[in-house]
Structure formats: C-alpha cells, structure tokens
Protein backbone atom coordinates (compact mmCIF):
# COMPACT_ATOMS: atom_id res chain seq x y z
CA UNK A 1 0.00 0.00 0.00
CA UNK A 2 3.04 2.03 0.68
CA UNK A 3 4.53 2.14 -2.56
CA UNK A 4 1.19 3.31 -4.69
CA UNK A 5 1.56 6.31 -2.24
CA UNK A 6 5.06 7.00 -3.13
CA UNK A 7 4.79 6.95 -6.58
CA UNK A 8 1.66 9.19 -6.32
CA UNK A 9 3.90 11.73 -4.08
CA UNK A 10 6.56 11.95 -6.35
CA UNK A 11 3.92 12.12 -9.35
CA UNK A 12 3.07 15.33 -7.13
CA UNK A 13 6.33 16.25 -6.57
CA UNK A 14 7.43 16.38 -10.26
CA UNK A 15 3.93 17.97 -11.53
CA UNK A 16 4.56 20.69 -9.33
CA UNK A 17 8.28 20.85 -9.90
CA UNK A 18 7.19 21.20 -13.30
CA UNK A 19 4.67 23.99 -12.79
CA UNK A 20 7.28 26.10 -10.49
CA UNK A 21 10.05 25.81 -13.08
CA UNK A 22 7.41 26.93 -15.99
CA UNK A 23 5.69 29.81 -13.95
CA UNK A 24 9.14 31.77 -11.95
CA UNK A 25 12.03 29.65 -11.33
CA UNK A 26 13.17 28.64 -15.02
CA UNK A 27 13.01 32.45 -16.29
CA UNK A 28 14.94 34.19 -12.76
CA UNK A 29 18.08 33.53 -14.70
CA UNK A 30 19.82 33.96 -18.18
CA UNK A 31 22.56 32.68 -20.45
CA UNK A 32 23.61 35.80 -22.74
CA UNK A 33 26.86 34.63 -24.91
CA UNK A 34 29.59 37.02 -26.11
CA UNK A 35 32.08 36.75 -29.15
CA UNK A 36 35.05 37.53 -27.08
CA UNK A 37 35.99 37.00 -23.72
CA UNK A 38 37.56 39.38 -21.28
CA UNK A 39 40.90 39.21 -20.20
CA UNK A 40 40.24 40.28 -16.97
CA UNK A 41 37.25 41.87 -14.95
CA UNK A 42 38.70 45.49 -13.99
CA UNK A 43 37.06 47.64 -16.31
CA UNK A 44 39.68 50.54 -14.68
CA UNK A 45 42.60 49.02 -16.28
CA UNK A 46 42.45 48.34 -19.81
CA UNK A 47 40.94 49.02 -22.90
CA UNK A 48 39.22 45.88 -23.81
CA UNK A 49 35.35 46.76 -24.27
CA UNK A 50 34.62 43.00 -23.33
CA UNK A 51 35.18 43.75 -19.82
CA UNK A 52 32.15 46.21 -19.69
CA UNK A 53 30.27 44.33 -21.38
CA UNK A 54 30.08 42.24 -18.79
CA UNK A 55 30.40 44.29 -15.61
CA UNK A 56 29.51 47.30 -16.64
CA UNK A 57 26.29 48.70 -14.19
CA UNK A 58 26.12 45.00 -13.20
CA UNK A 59 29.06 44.53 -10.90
CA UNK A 60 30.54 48.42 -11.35
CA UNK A 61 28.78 51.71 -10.94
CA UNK A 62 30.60 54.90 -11.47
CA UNK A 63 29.27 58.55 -10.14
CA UNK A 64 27.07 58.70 -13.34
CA UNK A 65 25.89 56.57 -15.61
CA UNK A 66 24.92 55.63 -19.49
CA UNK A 67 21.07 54.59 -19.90
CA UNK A 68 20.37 52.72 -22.98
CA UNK A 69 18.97 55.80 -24.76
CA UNK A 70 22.30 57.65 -24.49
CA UNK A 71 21.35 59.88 -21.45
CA UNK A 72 23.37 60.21 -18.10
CA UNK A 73 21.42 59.76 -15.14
CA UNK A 74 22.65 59.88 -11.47
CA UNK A 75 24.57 56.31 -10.46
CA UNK A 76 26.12 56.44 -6.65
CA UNK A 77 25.82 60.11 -7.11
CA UNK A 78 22.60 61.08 -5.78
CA UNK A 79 23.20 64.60 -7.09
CA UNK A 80 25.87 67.13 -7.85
CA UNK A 81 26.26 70.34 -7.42
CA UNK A 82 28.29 72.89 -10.03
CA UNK A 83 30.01 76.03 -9.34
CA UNK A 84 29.37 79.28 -10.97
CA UNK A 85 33.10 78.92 -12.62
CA UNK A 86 32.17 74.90 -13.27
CA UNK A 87 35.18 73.88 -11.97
CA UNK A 88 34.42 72.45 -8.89
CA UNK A 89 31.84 69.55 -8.45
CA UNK A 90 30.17 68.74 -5.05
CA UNK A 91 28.99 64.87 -5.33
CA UNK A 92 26.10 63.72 -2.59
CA UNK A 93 26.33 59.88 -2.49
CA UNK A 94 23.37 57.60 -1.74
CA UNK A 95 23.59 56.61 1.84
CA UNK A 96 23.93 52.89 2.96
CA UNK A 97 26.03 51.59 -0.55
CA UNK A 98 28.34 49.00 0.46
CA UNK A 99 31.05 46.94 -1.67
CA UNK A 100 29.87 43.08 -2.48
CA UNK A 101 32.05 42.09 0.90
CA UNK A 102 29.86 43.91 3.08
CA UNK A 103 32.30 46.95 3.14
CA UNK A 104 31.10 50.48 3.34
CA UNK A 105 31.06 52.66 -0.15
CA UNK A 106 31.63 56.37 1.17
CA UNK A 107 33.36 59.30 -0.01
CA UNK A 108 37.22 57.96 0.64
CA UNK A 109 36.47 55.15 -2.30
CA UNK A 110 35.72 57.65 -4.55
CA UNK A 111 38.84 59.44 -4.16
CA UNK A 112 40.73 56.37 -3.83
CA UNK A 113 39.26 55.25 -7.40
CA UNK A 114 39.53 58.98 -9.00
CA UNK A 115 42.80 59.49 -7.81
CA UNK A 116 44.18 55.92 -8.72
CA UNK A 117 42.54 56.61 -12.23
CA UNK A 118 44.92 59.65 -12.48
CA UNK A 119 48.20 58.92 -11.00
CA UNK A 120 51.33 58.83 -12.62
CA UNK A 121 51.49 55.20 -13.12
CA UNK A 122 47.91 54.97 -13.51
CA UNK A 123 47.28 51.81 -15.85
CA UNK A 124 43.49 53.11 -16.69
CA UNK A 125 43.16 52.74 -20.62
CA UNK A 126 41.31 56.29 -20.40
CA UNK A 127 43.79 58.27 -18.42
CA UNK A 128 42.95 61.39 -20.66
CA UNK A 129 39.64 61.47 -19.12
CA UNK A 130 40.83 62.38 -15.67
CA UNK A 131 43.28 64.73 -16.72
CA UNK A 132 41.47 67.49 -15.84
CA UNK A 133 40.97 67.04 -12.09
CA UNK A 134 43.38 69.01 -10.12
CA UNK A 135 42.04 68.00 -6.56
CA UNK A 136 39.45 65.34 -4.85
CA UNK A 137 38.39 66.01 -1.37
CA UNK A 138 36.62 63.71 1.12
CA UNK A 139 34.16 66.71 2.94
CA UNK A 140 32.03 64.21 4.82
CA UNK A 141 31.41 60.64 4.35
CA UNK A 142 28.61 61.17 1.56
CA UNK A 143 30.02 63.97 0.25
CA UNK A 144 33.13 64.50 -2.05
CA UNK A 145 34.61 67.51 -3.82
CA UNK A 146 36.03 67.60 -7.38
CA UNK A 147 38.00 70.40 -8.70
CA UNK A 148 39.46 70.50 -12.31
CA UNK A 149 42.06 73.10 -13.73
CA UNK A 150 39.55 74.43 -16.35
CA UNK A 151 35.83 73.46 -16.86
CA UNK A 152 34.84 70.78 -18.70
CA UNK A 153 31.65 70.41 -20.50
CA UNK A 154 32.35 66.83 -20.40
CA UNK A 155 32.58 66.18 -16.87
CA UNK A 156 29.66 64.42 -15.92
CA UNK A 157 30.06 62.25 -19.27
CA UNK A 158 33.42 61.10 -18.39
CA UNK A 159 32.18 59.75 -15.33
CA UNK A 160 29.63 57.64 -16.66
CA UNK A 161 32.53 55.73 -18.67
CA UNK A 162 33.45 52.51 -17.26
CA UNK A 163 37.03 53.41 -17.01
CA UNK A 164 35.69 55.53 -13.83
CA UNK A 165 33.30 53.39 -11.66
CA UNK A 166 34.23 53.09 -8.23
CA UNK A 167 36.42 50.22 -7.11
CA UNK A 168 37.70 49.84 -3.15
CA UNK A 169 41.09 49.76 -1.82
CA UNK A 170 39.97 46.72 0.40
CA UNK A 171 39.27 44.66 -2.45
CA UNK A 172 41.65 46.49 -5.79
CA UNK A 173 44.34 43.46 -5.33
CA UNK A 174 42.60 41.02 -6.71
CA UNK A 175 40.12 42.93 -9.11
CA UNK A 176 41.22 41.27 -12.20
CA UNK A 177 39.91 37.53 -11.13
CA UNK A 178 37.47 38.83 -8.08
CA UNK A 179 35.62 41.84 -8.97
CA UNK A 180 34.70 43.49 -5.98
CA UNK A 181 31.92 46.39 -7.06
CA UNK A 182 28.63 48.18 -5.47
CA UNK A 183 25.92 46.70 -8.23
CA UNK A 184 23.11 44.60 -8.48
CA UNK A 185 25.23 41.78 -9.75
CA UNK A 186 28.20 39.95 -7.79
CA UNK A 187 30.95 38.34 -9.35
CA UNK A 188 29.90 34.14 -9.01
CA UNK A 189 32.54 32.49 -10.82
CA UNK A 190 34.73 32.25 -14.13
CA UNK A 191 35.21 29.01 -15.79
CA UNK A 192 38.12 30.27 -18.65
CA UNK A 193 37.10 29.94 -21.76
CA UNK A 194 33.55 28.52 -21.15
CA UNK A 195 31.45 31.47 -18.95
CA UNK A 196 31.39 33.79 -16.14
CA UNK A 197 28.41 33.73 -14.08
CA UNK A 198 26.80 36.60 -12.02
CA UNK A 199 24.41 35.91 -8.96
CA UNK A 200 22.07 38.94 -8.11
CA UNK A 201 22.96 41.27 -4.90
CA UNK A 202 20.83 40.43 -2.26
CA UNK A 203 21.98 43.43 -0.60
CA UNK A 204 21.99 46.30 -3.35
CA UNK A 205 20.87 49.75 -2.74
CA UNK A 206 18.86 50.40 -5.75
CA UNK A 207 15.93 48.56 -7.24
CA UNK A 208 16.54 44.64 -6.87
CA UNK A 209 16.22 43.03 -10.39
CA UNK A 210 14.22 40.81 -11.96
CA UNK A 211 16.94 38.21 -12.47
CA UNK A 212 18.74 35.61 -9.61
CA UNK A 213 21.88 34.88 -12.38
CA UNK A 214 23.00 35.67 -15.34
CA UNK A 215 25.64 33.10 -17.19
CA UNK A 216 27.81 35.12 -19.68
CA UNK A 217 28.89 32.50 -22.54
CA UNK A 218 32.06 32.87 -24.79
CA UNK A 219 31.37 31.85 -28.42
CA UNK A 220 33.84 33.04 -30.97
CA UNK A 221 33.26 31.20 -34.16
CA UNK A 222 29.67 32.70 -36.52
CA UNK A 223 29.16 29.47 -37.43
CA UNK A 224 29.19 27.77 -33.38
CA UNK A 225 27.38 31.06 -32.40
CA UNK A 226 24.39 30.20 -35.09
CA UNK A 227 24.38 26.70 -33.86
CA UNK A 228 23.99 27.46 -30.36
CA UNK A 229 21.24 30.10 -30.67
CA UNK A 230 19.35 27.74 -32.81
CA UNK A 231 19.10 25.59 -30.38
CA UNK A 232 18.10 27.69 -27.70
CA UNK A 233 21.44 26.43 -25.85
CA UNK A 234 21.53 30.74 -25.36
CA UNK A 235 18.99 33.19 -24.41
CA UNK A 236 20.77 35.97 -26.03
CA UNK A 237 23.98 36.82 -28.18
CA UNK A 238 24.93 40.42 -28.20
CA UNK A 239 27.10 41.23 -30.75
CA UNK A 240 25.89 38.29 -32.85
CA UNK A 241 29.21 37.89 -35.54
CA UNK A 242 27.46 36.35 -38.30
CA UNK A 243 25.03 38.96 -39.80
CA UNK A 244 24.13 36.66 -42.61
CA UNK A 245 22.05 33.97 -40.59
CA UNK A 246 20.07 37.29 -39.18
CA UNK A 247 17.10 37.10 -41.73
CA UNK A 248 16.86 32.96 -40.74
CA UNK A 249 16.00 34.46 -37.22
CA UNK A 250 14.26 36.98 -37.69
CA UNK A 251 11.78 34.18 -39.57
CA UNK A 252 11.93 32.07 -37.07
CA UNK A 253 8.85 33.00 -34.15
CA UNK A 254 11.44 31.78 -31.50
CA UNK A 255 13.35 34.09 -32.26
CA UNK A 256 13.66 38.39 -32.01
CA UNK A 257 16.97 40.20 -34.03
CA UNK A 258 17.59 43.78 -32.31
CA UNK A 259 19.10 46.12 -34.56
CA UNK A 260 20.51 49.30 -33.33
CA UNK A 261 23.65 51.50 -33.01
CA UNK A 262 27.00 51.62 -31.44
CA UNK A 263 29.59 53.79 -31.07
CA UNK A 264 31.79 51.90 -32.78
CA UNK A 265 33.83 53.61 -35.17
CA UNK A 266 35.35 51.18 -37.22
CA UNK A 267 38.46 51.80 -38.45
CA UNK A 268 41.47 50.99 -40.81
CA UNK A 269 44.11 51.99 -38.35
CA UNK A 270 47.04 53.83 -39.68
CA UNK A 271 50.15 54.06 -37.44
CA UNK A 272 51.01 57.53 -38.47
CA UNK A 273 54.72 57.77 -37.36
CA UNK A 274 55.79 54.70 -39.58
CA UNK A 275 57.27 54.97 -42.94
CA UNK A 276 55.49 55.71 -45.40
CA UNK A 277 52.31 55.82 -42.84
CA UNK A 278 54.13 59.51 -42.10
CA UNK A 279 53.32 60.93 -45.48
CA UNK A 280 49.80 62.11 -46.00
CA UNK A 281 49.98 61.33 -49.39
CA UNK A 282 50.25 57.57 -48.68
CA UNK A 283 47.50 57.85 -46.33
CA UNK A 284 44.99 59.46 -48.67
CA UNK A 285 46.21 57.05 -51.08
CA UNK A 286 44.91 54.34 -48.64
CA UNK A 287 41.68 55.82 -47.96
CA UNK A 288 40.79 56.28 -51.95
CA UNK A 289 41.96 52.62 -52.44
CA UNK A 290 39.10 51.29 -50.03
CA UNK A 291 35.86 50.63 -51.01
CA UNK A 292 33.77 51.02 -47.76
CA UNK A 293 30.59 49.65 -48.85
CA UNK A 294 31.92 46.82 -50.43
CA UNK A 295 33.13 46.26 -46.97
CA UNK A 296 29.91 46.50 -45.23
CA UNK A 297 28.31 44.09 -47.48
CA UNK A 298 31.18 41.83 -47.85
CA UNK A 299 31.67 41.54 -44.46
CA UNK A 300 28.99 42.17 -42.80
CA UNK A 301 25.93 41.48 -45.03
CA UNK A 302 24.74 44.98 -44.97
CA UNK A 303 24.85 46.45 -41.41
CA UNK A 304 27.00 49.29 -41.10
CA UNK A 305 26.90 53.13 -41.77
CA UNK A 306 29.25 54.24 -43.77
CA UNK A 307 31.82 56.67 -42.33
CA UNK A 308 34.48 59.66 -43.74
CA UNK A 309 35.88 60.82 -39.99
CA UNK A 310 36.00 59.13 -36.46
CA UNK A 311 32.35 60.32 -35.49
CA UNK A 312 28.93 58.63 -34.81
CA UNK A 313 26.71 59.63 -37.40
CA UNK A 314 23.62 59.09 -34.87
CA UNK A 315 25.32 62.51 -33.02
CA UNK A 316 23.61 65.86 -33.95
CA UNK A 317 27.53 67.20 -34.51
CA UNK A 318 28.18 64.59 -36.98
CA UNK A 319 29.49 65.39 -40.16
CA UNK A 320 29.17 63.70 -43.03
CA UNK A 321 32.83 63.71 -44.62
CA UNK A 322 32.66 60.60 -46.44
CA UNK A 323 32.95 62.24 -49.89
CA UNK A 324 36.50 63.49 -48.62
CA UNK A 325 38.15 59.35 -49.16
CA UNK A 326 35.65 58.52 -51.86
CA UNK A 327 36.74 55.09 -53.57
CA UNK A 328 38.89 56.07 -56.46
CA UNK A 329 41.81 53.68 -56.84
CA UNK A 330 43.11 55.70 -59.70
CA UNK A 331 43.41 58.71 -58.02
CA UNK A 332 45.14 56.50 -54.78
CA UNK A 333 47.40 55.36 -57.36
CA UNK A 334 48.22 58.72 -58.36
CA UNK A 335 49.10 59.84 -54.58
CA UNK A 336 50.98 56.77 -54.30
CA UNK A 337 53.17 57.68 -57.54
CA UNK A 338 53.81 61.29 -56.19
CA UNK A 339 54.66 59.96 -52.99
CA UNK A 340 57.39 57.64 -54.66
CA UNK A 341 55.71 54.60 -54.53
CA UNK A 342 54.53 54.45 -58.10
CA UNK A 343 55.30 50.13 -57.74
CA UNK A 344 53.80 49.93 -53.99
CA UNK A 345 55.12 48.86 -51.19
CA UNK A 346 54.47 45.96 -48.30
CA UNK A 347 52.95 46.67 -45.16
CA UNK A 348 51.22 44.48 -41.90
CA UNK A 349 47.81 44.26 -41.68
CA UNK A 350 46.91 42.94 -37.74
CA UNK A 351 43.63 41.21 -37.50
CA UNK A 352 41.58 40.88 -33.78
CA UNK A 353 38.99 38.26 -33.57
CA UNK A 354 35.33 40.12 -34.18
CA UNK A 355 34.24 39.34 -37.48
CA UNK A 356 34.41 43.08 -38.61
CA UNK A 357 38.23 42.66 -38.31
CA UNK A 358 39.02 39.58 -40.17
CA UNK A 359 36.16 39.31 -42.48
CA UNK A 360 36.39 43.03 -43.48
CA UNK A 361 40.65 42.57 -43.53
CA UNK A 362 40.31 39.83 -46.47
CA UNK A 363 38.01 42.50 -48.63
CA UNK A 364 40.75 45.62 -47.43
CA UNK A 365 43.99 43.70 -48.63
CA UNK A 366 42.64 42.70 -51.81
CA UNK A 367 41.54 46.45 -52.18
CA UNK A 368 44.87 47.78 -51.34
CA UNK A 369 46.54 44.94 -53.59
CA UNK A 370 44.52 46.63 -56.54
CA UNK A 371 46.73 49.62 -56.11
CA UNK A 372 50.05 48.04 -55.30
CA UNK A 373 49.93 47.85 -51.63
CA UNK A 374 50.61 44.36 -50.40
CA UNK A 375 49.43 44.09 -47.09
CA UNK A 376 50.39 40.94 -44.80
CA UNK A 377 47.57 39.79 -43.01
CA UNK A 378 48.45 38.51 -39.32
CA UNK A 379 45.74 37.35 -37.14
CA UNK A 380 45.60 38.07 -33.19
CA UNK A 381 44.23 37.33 -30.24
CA UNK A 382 43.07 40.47 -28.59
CA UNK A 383 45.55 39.75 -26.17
CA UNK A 384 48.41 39.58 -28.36
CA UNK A 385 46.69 43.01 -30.11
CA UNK A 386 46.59 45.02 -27.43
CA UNK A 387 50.20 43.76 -26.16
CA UNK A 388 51.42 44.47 -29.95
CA UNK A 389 49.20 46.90 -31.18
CA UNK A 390 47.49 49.15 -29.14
CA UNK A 391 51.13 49.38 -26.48
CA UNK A 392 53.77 48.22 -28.42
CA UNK A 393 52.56 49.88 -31.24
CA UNK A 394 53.98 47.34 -33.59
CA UNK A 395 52.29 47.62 -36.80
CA UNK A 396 51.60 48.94 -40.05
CA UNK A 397 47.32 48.65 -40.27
CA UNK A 398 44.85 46.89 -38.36
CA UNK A 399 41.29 47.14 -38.29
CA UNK A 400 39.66 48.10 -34.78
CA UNK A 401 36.56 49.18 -33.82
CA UNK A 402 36.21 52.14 -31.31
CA UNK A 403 33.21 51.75 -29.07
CA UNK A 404 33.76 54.25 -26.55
CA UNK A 405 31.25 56.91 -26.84
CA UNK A 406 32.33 60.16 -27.77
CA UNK A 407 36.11 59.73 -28.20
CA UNK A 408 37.43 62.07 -31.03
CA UNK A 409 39.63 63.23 -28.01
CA UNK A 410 41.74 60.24 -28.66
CA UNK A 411 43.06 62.11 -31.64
CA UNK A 412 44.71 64.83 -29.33
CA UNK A 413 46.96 61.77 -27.92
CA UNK A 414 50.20 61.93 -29.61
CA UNK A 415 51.05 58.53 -28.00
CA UNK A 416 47.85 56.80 -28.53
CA UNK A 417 48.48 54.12 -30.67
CA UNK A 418 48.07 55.53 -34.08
CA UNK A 419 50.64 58.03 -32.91
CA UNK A 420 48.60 61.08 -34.40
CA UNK A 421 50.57 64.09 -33.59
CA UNK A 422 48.84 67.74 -34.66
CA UNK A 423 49.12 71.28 -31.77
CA UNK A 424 46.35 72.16 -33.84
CA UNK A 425 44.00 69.51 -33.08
CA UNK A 426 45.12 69.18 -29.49
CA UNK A 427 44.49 73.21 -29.02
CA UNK A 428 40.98 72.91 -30.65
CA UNK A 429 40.34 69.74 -28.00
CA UNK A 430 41.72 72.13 -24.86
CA UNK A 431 39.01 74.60 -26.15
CA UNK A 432 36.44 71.83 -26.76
CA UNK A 433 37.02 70.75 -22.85
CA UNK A 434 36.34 74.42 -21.50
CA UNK A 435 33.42 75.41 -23.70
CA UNK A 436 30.20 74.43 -22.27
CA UNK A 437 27.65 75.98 -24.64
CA UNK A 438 26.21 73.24 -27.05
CA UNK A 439 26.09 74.90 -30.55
CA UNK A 440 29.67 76.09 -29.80
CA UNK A 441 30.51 72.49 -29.07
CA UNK A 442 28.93 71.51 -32.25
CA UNK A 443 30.79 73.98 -33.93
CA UNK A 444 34.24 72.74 -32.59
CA UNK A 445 33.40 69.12 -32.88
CA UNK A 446 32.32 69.70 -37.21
CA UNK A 447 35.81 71.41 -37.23
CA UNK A 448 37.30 68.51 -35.29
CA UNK A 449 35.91 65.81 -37.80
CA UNK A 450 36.90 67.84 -40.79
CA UNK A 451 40.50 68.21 -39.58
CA UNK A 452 41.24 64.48 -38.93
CA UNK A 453 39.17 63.74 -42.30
CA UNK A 454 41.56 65.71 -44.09
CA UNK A 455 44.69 64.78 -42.48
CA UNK A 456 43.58 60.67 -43.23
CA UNK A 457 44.67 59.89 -39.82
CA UNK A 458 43.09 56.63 -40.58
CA UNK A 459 40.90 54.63 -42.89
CA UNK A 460 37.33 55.68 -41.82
CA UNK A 461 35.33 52.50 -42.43
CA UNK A 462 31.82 52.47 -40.68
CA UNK A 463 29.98 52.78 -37.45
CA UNK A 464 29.66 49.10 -36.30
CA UNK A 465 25.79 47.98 -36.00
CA UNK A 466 24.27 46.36 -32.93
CA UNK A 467 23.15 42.99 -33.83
CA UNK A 468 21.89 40.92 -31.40
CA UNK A 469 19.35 37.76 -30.85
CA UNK A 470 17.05 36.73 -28.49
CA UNK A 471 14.54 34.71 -27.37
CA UNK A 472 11.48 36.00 -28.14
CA UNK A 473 10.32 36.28 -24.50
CA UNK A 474 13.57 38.50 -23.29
CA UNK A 475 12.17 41.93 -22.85
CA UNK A 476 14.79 44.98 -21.28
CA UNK A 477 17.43 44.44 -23.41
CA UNK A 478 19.41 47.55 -25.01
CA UNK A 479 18.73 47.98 -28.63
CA UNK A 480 21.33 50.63 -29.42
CA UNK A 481 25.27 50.73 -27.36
CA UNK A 482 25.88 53.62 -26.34
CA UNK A 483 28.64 51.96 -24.44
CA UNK A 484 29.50 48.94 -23.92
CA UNK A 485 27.34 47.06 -21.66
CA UNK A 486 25.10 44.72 -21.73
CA UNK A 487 22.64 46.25 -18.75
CA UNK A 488 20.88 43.41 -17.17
CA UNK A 489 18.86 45.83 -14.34
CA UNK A 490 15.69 45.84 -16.88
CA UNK A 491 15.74 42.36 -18.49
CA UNK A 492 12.88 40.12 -17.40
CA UNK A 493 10.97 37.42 -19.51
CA UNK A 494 7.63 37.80 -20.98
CA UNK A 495 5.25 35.93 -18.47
C-alpha cells in the first residue's frame, strides 16, 4: 500500500516541480553569450570593451551613468552640485552603498578610485579622461569635492565611462579575477574559456532586479554562435558575428533580431609615425583605395553606416565627410606615384577576432593589392593586439573598432596608438574641454571631424551595427550601445 503512495507523491512532486520551473524559477536567470571573452574583470585598467560588457552597471557603478537611450542619469551620485566657474563639483552619495564584501562605499572610495585613475602610473586605458581634475576632497562621508584646472563640458560624461566606476582599496588586489563592485550583480565564478556567471545582490541599494543569475557564454566562431542560438542552448547573443544567418531568425517566431547602433567607429588603423604611414599622401592614397561599402556588405551582409571621420553619425555634430576618401583607386594610385611609390610597397595588416576585423581585412587587402599595396595579413588574439598593437605599437594597419562613446579626443593623444601628432588639433580639443555651450561644441566638434578627415589619420570604415538575438520572450534588453554594456537591471521574460 506504501509504494502506490510514493509513486503518487513523487507524481506530485514532479507535476509541481514542473509547474514552479514553468511559472518563476526557469526564467529568474539567463545565459547571454559574447564573441570575445575578457581578459580580466577590472574595467579601470584596460581598454578591452569585453570587460564592460560584462560588468559594466552589473558589478561596477561609477558617479554617473549611461542609460540605454544615451542619457546620463545619477549612479552612486545622488546629485551634484556645479560652481558658478564649473570647476568644482560637489557629489552627494546615496547613503547605505556597500562593496559586495559587506564593506562600506563612502566618499574615501571615490577618491581612492579617482585618484588611482589619475596617478602617474595609472594603468586606466582612459587616463585622458581624468586629466582634468586638479584636486578630490573627502568633505564628509557622503560627500566629495572635485575640482578640475579648467571646466569641462564633459565632466559628468566622463564619469559615466566605465574606465571611472568606483572600485575599493579593500578589495583592488585582486580585481582582475574577483571583482569586488557596489551593483546589483556579484561576481559568481569564471570558468576560462567557457562562462562567467553573475548571482544577483541580495543586498543592493537600488531597485533589486528581476533576475537571480546571469551566465555570460564565450562563443567566438559565426558558425558555433548560429548553432547554439538555434538551439536555444543561449537566451541571447549580443554582438551576434554572423550577420548573414540574421534574416533565418528573424523568420523564425522563436526568435527576435535587435538592430541598433554603437559607437563603434570602425576603423582601418594607420600608425602615423611609420614609414610611409608619415606621409599624408600615402595615407589618402589608402583611404581612396578602399571601397567602404563593399566592406559593409562583404563583411557584414549589410549592417554598417558608412563613415568619412571618427564620429557617430547618430550625433547631432556629426558630419558627413565621407565624400573626402571617396573610392577612387586611380586617383590612390596617383598619390601613391607622387609619394614615390609608383610600384607599392608591403605593409602588416593585424587582425583581432570580431568578425568586422578579419572578415572586413580579407576584402581591405585585396583592395589595397589593386593599387600596389601588399598588405600581410596577421591574425591576433586580442591579447596579443593590445600587447602588440594598441602598447607596443607594432604595426603597419589593423582594423579596430572604437566603441567608446564620444572619443574624437583620442586624436589629441600623440602617444595613442596611431601616434597622431597635430598642436592644432590638441588646441581645438583644450578649447572643446572648456566650452560648455552646445552649438559652440557643435561647432568645434564639425571642425574637429573635418581636420582628422583631411589629415587621413586613418581609414574611416563604418559605425559598427548592434546585432543581437534573443529569445522571443527576453524583454529589457538595449537595442542601441551607447557603451559597452550589456545592462541586465531591466531584463525580465515575458510571463
């Protein structure tokens, strides 16, 4: 008699089961997969946009904030107060934030992060950004004080990048492997190579969200990333690298394709400083010799705007320069032939993983081989790239994109990779910093666009699309990137 029970109670047991999985416990979590993995979680020390896509406003939260729309909103900044000469800001943090180890989050951490941002040795990938502060002050524990050398019309920007959330001297040792942060999301664990999951906060400050855990899966090859969405192994893929299965999906009622914007300028990066790189000539020979939108369809079926300076053309300041390198391999030829290289020459051209990079590098060499330039095509790791690359500067070409929003400054860098050295466009980026009035700003940032378009610091290519794939239940996700992130504070799944 006992066993007809039993079975009857386990029946129970598994209907039930069955029903909680179905109504709240199978949709509290997610599996979102990536192309690239990051090298390591401290968004404060290198330049690898992987990093916030992961923590970013999940694990991290600066002073400000990006929303998906573009705006800045308040982040552990409650609100801010600006001088009449807008050089000093007056932060009031939300009380009761504490660190994912229980540790307090009070004014001291945010000098200890703004002021390790900016030292001397400071290994922040955006260094440039804190340039401007001359002082931070702890004036109570909620309150800090921020004064620059000159005002900045940027300010509050800047501190919405990820390069500037908040980190903790208690926990800064061991950032890279255990990210220690103030979000909704705590670092669970990272299986190399395979995932890193993320277990919601139980003890946030803000709004607790929908989601218990999100899995972050690493999928570099289009064709395994197709496979694995199509069969629902994957909730999401953000950044999906294989545009040309995007119509299969977005036939498929499983299935929703997001398409929106980045800032990703994509670019055929020139390293100005290396012969014959140094000779304008040879560089507007390179950007006549490329045919962009044979690019965007080549490699990636379509999706991309096309580009003629390093600007987002979704900005109301954007200028449309892309008549300037129009594709006219006669006319590079020409420049190439004045410059003295009427037979060529050979060159490197560096690869990274995203599809943009090697897909798009195949179409570019056999463009520049049209006009005599024989470029070598070496494929890295991003690793390897931004050992080689992007420090060691170690190259002739290589195709990047630039997602961080707003960053024309870079150009004013004389040792930023491309080695772009011009007073002039470093003055007009001083003035840029101090003016605060937005048509003025618009003003300086047309001239801006213009004077890198005509000095063909680089190949301007296109701004990188966001293409991404869900299930047709996710709801919350960001459509367009205006950094990179992939906020999980508003995803839930259709009941």
């Amino acid at each position: 008699m006992g066993q007809p029970m039993y079975r009857a109670f386990a029946s129970a047991l598994a209907v039930s089961a069955s029903l909680f999985a179905t109504q709240g416990w199978a949709q509290s979590d997610i599996t979102i997969a990536m192309q690239l993995e990051p090298p390591h979680l401290d968004p404060t020390s290198a330049a690898a946009q992987a990093i916030d896509s992961v923590v970013y406003a999940n694990v991290f939260e600066g002073l400000t904030r990006f929303m998906g729309d573009g705006s800045i909103v308040p982040g552990l900044a409650e609100s801010w107060e600006i001088s009449d000469d807008g050089k000093v800001y007056t932060f009031k943090l939300h009380e009761g934030v504490t660190f994912h180890d229980g540790t307090a989050m009070d004014a001291e951490d945010v000098k200890f992060s703004l002021d390790r941002a900016r030292a001397e040795d400071s290994a922040n990938a955006q260094k440039a950004l804190f340039a401007g502060i001359e002082a931070v002050e702890v004036v109570d524990p909620l309150t800090v004080k921020v004064t620059l050398s000159e005002p900045d019309g940027n300010f509050l920007f800047n501190m919405a990048w990820g390069d500037a959330v908040i980190v903790a001297p208690e926990s800064i040792e061991n950032i890279k492997t255990n990210p220690v942060g103030t979000g909704a999301y705590k670092f669970g664990e990272w299986v190399q190579g395979d995932k890193i999951v993320l277990e919601r906060n139980p003890d946030y400050w803000g709004e607790q969200p929908a989601l218990e855990m999100a899995t972050f899966k690493f999928i570099s090859d289009p064709t395994a990333a197709f496979a694995a969405v199509m069969a629902e192994d994957v909730d999401v893929f953000t950044g999906f690298p294989a545009p040309e299965n995007l119509p299969q999906f977005e036939a498929d009622p499983r299935f929703q394709v997001l398409v929106g914007s980045t800032e990703g300028e994509t670019i055929l990066s020139t390293n100005n400083k290396q012969p014959p790189f140094d000779d304008v000539r040879v560089r507007q020979a390179l950007a006549h010799a490329i045919d962009r939108q044979a690019i965007i369809d080549g490699a990636m079926f379509g999706y991309g705007t096309p580009i003629g300076t390093h600007f987002a053309p979704h900005h109301p300041a954007y200028v449309d320069l892309t008549g300037n390198s129009a594709y006219d391999p006669e006319k590079a030829k020409a420049l190439l032939a004045e410059a003295g290289f009427a037979d060529g020459f050979e060159t490197t051209l560096h690869l990274p993983p995203p599809s943009y990079a090697r897909r798009g590098g195949e179409i570019i060499a056999a463009q520049l081989a049209e006009v005599g330039i024989k470029a070598e095509i070496i494929n890295v790791e991003w690793a390897q790239w931004l050992e080689s690359v992007f420090k060691g500067k170690d190259f002739g070409l290589t195709i990047v994109s630039h997602t961080e929003p707003m960053d024309i400054g870079i150009y004013a860098r004389p040792d930023y990779y491309f080695q772009y050295d011009k007073p002039e466009f470093q003055a007009l980026m001083e003035t840029l910093t101090k003016t605060t009035d937005p048509d003025e700003r618009n003003k300086l940032l047309g001239d801006a666009q213009r004077m890198i378009a005509e000095d063909y610091v680089n190949g301007f290519l296109f701004q990188l699309a966001a293409l991404s794939v869900a299930k047709a239940g996710v709801q919350g996700l960001w459509v367009n990137a205006p950094t990179a992130a992939t906020d999980l504070s508003a995803i839930t799944w259709a009941e």
